[in-house]
N, C-alpha and C. Protein backbone atom coordinates (compact mmCIF):
# COMPACT_ATOMS: atom_id res chain seq x y z
N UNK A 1 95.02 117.26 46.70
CA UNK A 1 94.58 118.40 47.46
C UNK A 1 94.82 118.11 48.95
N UNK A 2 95.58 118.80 50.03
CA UNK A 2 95.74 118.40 51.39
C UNK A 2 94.37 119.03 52.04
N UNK A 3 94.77 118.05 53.17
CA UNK A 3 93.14 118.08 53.65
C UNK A 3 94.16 119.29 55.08
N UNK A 4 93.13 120.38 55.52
CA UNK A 4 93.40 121.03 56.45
C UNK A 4 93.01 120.21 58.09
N UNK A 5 93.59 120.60 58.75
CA UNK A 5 93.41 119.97 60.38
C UNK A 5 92.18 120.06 60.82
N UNK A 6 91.35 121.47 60.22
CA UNK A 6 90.12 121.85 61.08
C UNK A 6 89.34 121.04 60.40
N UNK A 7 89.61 120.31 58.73
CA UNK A 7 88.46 120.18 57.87
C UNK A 7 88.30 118.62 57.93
N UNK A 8 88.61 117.68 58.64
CA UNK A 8 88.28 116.48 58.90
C UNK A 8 87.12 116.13 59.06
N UNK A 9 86.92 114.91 58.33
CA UNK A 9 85.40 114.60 58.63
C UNK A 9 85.22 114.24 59.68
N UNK A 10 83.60 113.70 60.10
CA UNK A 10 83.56 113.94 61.94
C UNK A 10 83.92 112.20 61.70
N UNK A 11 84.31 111.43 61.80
CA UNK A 11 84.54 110.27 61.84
C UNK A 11 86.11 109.85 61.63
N UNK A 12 86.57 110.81 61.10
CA UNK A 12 88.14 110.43 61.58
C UNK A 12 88.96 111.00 63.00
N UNK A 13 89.29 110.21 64.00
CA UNK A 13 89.95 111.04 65.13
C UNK A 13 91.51 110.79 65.26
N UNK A 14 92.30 111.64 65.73
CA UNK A 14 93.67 111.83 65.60
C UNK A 14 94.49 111.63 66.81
N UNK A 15 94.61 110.60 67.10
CA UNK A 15 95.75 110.65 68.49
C UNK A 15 97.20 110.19 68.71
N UNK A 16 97.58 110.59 69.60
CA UNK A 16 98.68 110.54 70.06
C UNK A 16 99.11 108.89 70.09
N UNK A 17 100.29 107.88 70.07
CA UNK A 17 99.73 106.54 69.97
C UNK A 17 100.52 106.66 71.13
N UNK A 18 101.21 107.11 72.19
CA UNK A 18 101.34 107.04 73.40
C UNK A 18 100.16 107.12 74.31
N UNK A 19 99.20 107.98 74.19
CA UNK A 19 97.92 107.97 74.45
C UNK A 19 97.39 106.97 74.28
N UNK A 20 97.54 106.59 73.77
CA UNK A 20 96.32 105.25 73.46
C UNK A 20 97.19 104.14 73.96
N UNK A 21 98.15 103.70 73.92
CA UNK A 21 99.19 102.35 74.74
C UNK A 21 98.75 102.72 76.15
N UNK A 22 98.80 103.80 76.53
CA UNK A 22 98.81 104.03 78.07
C UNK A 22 97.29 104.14 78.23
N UNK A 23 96.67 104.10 77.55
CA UNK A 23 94.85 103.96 77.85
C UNK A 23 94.54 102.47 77.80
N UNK A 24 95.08 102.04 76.97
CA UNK A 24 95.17 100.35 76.95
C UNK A 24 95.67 99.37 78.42
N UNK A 25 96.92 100.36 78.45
CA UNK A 25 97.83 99.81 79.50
C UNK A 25 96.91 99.90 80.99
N UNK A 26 96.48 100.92 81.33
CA UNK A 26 95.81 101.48 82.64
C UNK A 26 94.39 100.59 82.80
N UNK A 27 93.87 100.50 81.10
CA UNK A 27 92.56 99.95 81.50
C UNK A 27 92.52 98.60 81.37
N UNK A 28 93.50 97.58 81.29
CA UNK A 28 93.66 96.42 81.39
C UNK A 28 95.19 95.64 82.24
N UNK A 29 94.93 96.67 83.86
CA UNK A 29 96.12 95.79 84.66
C UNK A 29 95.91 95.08 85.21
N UNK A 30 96.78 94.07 85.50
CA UNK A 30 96.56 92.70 85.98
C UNK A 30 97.34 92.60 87.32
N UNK A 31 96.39 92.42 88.66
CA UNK A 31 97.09 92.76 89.70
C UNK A 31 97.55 90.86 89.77
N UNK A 32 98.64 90.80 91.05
CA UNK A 32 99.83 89.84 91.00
C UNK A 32 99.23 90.02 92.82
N UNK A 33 98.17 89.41 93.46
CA UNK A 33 98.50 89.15 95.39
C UNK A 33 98.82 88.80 95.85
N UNK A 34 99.70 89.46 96.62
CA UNK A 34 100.55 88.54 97.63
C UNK A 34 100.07 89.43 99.15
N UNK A 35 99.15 88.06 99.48
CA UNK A 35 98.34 88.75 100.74
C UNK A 35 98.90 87.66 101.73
N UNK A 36 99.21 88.23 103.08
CA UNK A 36 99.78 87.58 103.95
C UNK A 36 99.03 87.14 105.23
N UNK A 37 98.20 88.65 104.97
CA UNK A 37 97.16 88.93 106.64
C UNK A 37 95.58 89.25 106.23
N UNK A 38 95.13 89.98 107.62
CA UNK A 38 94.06 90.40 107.31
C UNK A 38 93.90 91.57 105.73
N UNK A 39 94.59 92.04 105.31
CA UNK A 39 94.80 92.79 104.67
C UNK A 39 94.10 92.10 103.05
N UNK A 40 94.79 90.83 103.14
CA UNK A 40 94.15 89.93 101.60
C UNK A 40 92.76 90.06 102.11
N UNK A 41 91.82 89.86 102.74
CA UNK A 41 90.27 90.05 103.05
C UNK A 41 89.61 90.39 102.37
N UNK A 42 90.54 92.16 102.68
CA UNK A 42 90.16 93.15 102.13
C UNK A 42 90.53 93.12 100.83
N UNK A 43 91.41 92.71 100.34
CA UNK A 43 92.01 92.41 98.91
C UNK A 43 90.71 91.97 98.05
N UNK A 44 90.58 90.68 98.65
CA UNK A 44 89.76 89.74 97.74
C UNK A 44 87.75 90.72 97.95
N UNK A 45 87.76 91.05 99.13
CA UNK A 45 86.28 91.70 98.89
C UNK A 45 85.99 93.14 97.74
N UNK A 46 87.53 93.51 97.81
CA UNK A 46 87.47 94.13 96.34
C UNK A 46 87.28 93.96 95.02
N UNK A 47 87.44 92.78 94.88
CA UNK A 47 86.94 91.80 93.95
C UNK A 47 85.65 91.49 93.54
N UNK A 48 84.96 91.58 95.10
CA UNK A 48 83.76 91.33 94.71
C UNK A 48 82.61 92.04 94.32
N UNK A 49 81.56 91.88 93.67
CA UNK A 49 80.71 92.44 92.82
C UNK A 49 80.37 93.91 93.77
N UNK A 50 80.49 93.48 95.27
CA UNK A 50 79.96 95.38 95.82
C UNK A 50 80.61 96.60 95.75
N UNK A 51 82.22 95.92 95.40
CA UNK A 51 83.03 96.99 94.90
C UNK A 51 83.49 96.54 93.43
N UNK A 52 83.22 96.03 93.09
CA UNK A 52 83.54 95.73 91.54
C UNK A 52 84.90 96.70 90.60
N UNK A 53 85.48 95.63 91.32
CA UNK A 53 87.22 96.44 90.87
C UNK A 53 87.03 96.14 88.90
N UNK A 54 86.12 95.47 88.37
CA UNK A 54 86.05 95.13 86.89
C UNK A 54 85.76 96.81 86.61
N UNK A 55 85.36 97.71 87.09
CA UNK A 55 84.80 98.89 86.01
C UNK A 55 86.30 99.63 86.15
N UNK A 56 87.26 99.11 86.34
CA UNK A 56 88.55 99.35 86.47
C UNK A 56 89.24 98.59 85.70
N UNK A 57 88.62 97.83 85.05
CA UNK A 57 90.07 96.84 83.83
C UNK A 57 90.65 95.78 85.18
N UNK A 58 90.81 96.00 86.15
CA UNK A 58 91.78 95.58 87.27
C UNK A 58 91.12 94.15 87.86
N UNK A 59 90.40 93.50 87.72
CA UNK A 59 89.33 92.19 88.11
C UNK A 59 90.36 91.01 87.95
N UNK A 60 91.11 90.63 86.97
CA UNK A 60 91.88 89.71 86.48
C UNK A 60 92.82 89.66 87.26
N UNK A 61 92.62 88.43 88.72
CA UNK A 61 93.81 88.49 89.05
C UNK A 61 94.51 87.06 88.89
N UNK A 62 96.00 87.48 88.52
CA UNK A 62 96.49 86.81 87.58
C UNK A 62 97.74 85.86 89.11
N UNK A 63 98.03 84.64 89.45
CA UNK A 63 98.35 83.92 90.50
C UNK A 63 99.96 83.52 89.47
N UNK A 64 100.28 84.01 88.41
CA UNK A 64 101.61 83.63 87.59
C UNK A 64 102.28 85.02 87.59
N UNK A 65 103.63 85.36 88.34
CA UNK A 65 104.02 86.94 87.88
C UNK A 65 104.37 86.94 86.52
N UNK A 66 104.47 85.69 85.92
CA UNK A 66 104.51 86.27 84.23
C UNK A 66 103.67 86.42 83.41
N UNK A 67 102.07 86.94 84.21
CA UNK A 67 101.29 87.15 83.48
C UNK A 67 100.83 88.48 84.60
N UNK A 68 101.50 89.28 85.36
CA UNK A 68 100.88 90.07 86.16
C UNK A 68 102.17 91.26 85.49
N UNK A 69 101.18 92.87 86.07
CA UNK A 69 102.28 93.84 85.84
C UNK A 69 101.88 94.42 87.04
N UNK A 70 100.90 94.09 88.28
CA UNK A 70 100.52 95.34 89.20
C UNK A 70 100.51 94.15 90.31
N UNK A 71 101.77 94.01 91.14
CA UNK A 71 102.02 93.41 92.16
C UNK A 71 101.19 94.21 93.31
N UNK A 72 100.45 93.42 94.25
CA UNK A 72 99.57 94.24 95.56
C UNK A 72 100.34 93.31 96.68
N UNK A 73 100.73 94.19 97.57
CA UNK A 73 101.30 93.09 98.71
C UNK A 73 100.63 93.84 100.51
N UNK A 74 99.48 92.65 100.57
CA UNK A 74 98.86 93.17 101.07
C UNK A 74 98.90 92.01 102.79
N UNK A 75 99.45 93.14 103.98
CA UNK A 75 99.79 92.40 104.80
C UNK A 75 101.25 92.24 105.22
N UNK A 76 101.51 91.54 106.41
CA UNK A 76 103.04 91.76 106.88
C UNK A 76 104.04 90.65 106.23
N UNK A 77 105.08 91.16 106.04
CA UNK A 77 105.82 90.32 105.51
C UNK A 77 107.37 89.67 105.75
N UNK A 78 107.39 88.66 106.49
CA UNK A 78 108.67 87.86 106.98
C UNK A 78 109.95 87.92 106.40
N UNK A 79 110.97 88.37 106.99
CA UNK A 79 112.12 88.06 106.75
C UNK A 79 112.20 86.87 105.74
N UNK A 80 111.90 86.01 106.51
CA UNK A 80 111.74 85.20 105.64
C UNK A 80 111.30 84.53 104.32
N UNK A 81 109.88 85.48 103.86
CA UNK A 81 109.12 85.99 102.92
C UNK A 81 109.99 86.46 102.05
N UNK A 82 110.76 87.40 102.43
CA UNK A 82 111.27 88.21 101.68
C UNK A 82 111.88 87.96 100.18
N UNK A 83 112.73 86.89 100.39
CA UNK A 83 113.34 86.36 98.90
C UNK A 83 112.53 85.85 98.00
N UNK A 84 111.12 85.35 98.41
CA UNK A 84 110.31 84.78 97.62
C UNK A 84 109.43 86.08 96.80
N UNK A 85 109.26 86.82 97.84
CA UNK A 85 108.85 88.34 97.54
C UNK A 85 109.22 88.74 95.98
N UNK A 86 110.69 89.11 96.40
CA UNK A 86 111.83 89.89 95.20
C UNK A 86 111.51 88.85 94.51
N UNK A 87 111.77 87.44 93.96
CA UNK A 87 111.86 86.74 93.00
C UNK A 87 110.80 86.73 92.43
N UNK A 88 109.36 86.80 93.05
CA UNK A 88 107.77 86.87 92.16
C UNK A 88 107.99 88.06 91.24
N UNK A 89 108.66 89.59 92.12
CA UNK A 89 108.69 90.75 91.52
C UNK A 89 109.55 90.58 90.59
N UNK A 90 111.04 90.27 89.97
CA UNK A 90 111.41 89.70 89.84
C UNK A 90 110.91 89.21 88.08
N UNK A 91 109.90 88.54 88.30
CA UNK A 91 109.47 87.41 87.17
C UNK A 91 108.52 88.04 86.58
N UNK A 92 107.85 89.19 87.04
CA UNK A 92 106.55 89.51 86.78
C UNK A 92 107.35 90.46 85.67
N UNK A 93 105.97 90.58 84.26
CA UNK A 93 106.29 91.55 83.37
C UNK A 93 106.67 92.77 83.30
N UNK A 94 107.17 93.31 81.97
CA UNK A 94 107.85 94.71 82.02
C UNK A 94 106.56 95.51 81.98
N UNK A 95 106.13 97.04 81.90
CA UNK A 95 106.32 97.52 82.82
C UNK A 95 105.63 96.83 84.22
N UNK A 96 106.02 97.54 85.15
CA UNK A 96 105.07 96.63 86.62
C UNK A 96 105.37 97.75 87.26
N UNK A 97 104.24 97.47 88.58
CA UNK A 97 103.91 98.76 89.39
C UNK A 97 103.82 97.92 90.85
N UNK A 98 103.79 98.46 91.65
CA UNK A 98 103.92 97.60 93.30
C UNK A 98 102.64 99.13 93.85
N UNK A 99 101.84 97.87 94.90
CA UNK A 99 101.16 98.69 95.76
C UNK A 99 101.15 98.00 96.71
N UNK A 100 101.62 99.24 98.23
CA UNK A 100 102.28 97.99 99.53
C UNK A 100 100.59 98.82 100.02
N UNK A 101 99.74 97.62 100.61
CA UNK A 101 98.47 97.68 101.08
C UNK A 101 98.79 97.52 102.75
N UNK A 102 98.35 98.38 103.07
CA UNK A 102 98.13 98.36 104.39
C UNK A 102 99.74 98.74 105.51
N UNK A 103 99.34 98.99 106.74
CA UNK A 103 100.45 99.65 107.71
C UNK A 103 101.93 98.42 107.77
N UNK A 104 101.26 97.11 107.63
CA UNK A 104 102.42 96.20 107.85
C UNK A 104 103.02 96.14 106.83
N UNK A 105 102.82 95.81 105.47
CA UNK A 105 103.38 96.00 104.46
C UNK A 105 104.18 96.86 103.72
N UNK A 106 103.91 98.27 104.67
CA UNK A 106 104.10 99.61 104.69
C UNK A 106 105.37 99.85 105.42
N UNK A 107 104.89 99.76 106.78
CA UNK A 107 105.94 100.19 107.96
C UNK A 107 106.23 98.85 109.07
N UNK A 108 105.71 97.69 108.40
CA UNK A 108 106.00 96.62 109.60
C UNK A 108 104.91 96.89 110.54
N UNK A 109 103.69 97.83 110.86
CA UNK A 109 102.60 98.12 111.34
C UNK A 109 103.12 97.86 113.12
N UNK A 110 102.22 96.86 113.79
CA UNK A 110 102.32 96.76 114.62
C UNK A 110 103.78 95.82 115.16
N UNK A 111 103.86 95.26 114.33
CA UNK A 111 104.89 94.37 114.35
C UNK A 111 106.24 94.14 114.40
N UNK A 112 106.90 95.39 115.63
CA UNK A 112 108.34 95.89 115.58
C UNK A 112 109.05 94.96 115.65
N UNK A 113 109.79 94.06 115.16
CA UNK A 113 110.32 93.17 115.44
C UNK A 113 111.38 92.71 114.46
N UNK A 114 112.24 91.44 114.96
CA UNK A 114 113.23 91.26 113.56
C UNK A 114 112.82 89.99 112.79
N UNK A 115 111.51 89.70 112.77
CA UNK A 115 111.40 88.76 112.12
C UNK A 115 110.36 89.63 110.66
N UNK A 116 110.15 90.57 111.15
CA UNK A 116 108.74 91.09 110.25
C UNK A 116 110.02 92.59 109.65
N UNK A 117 109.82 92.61 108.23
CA UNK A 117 110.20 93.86 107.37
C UNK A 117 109.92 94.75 108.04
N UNK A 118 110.37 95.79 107.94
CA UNK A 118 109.59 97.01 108.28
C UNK A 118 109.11 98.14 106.96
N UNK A 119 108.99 96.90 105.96
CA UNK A 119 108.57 98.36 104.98
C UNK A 119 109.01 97.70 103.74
N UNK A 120 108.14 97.05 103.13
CA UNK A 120 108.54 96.04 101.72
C UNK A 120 109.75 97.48 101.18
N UNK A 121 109.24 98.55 100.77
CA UNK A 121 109.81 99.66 100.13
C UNK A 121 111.38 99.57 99.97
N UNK A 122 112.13 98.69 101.65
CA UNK A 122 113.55 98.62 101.60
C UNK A 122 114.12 97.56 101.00
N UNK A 123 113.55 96.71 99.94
CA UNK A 123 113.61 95.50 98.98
C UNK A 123 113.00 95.71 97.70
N UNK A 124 111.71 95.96 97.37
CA UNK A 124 111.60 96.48 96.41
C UNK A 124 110.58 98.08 95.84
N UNK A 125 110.99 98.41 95.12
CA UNK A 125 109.91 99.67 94.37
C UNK A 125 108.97 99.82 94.82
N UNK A 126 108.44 100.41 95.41
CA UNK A 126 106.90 100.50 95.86
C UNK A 126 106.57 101.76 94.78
N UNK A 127 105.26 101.76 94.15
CA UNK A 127 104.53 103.06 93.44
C UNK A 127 103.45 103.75 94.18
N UNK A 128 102.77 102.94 94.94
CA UNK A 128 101.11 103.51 95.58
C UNK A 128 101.23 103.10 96.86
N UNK A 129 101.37 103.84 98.12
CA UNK A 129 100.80 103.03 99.86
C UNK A 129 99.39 103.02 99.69
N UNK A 130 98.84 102.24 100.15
CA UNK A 130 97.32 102.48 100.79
C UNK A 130 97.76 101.98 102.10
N UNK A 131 97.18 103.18 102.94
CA UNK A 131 97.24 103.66 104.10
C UNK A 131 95.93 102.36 105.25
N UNK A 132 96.02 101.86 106.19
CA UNK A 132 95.04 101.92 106.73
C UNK A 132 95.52 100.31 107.45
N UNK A 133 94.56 100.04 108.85
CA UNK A 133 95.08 98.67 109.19
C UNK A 133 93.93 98.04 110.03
N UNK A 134 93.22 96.95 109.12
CA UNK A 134 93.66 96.99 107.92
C UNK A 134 92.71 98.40 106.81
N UNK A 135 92.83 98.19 105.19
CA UNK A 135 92.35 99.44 104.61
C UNK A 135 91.02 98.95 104.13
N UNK A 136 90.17 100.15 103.94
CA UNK A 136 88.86 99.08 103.20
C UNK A 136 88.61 99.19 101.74
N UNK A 137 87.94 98.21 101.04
CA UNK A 137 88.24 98.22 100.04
C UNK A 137 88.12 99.34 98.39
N UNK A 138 87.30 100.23 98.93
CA UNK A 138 87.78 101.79 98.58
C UNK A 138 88.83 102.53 98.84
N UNK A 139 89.05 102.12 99.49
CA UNK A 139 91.00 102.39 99.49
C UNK A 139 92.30 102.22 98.98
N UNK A 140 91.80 100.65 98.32
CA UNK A 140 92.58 99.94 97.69
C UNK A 140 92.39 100.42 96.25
N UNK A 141 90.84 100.69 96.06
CA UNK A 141 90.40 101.02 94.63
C UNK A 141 91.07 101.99 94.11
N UNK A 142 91.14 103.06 95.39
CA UNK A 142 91.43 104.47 95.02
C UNK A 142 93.42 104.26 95.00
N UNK A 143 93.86 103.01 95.81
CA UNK A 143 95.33 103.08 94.97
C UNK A 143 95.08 102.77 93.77
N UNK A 144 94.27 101.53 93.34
CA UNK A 144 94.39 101.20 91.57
C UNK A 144 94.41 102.10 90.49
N UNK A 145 93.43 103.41 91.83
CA UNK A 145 93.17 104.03 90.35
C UNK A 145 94.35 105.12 90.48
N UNK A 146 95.09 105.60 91.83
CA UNK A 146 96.33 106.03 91.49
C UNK A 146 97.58 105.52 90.66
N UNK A 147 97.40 104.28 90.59
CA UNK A 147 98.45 103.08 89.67
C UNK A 147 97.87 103.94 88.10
N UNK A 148 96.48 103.62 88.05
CA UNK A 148 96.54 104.05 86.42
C UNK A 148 96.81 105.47 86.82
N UNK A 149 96.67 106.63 86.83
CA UNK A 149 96.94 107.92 86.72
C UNK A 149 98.92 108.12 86.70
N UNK A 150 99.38 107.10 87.36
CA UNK A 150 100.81 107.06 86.73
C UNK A 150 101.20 106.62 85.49
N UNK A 151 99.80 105.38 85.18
CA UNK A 151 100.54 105.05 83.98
C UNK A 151 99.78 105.97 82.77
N UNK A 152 99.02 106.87 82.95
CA UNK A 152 98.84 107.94 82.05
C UNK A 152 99.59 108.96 82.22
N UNK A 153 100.70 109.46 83.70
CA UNK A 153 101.20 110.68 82.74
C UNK A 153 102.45 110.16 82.67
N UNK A 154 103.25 108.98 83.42
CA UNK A 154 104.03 108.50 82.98
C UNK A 154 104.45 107.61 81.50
N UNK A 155 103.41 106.70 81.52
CA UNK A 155 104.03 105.99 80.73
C UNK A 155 104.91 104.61 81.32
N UNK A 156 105.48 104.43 80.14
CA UNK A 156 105.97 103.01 80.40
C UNK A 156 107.56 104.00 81.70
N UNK A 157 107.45 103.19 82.93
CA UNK A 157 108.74 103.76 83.81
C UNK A 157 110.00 102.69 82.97
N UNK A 158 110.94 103.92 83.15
CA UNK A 158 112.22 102.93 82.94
C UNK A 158 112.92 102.39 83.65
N UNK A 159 113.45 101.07 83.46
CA UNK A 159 114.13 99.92 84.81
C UNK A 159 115.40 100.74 85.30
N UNK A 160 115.81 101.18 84.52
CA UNK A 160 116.91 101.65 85.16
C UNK A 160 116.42 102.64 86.14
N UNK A 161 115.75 103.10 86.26
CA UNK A 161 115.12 104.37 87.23
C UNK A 161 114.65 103.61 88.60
N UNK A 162 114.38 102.36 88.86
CA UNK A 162 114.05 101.46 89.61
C UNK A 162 114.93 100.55 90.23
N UNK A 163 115.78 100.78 91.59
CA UNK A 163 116.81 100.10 91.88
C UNK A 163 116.18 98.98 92.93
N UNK A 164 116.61 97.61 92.63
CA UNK A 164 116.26 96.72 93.20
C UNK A 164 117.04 95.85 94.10
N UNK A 165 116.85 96.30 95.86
CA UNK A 165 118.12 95.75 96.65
C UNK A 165 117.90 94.12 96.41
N UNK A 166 118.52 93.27 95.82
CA UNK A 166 118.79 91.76 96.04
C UNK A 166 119.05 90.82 97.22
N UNK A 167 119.58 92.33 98.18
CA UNK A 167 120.48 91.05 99.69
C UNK A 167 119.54 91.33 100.81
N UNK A 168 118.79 90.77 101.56
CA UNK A 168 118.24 90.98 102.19
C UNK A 168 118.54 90.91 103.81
N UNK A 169 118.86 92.22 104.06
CA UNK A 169 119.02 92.37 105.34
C UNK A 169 118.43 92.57 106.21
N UNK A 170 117.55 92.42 107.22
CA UNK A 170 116.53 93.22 108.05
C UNK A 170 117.56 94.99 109.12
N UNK A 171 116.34 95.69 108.89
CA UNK A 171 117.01 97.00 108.91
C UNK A 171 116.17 97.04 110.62
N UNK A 172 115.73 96.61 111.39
CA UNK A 172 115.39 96.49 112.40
C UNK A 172 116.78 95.97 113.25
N UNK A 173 117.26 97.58 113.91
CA UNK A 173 118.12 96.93 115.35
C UNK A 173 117.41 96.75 116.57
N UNK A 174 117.42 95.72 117.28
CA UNK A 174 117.07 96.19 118.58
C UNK A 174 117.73 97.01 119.52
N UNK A 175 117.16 97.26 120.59
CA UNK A 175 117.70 97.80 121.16
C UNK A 175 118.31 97.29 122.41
N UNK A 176 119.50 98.03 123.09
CA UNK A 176 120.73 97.42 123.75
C UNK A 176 119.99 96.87 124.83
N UNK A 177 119.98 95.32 125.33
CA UNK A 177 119.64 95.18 126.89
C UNK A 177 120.09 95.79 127.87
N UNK A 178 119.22 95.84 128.57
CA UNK A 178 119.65 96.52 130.47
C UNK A 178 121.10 95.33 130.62
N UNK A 179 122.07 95.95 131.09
CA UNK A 179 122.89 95.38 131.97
C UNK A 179 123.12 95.69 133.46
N UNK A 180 123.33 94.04 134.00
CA UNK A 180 122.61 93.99 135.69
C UNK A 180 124.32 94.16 135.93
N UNK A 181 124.88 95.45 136.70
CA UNK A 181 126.39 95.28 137.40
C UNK A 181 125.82 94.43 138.54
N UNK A 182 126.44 93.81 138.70
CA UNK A 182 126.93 92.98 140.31
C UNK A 182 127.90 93.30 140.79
N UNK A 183 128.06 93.36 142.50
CA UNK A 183 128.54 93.75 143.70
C UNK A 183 130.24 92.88 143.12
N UNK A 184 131.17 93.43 143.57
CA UNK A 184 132.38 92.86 143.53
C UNK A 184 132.50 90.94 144.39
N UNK A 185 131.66 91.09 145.37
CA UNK A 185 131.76 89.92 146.22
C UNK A 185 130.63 88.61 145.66
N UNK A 186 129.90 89.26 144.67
CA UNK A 186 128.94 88.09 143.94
C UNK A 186 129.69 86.87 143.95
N UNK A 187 130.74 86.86 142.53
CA UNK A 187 131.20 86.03 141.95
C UNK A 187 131.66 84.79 143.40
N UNK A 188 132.37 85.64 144.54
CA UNK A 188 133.18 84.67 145.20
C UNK A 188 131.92 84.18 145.76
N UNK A 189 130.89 84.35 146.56
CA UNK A 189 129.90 83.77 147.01
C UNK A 189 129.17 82.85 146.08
N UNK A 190 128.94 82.87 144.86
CA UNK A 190 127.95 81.86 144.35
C UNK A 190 129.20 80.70 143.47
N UNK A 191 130.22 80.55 143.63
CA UNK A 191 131.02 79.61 143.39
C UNK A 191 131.67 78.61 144.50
């Protein structure tokens, strides 16, 4: 005898199993920090019991990218940084999500210069900014919890959809120095 849709007993429930991977997935991510500045502070006081990033699955932070999928890069980050950057991202598990925390991590913040990125974003994927310099730690929460709301209507993202520059160039030109003309008769006088 088939059983009708409406006539289920109340103890059997019916879901989607994409639904449920991505309820799994969202409520158990494992952030990956890479805090440089004042910005980790704020990182780590999110952690702590007054904001209690645990009623978020998100508490576990994992110091191996092959045990992280939610890279936080929180703070400015060096030219020099940079390759070590891509290679953590890099190592860390399939799917993974990036959240650039704060203005330096973001836009190079205060820090116009050619030693400092101007924007992790031109190296790798960014998914979530949190805005702020530095941000407080409701801010950060409220990226985590934008991270899961992607991975519920997304789903698992596909790599190929995610292009990852390898060569690291800094995209900061300066700008041209003043040039001093001198008088035609300089040269013969100071020789």
């Amino acid at each position: 005898m088939p059983i009708e849709p409406t006539g289920l007993p109340d103890n059997v429930l019916t879901l989607n199993l994409k639904k449920v991977v991505n309820w799994c997935r969202r409520s158990s991510v494992w952030p990956m920090p890479f805090a440089t500045a004042c910005c980790g502070i704020e990182l780590m006081a999110t952690a702590s019991s007054r904001f209690d990033l645990a009623r978020f699955g998100a508490e576990v932070m994992r110091f191996s990218p092959r045990q992280a999928d939610l890279m936080i890069v929180a703070g400015r980050v060096g030219i020099k940084m940079m390759p070590v950057l891509q290679r953590i991202y890099m190592q860390m598990a399939e799917p993974k999500w990036v959240i650039s925390m704060g203005a330096c991590a973001s836009t190079g913040g205060v820090f116009d210069n050619y030693a400092t990125v101007q924007g992790i974003d031109q190296f790798i994927p960014v998914d979530v900014y949190v805005p702020g310099c530095p941000p407080r730690p409701e801010t950060l929460m409220e990226g985590i919890m934008a991270i899961q709301k992607i991975i519920d209507e997304q789903g698992i993202p596909s790599s190929s959809m995610r292009p990852l520059k390898v060569a690291v160039e800094p995209t900061y030109r300066p700008a041209p120095q003043p040039q001093v003309v001198l008088g035609p008769g300089f040269a013969k006088e100071h020789h």
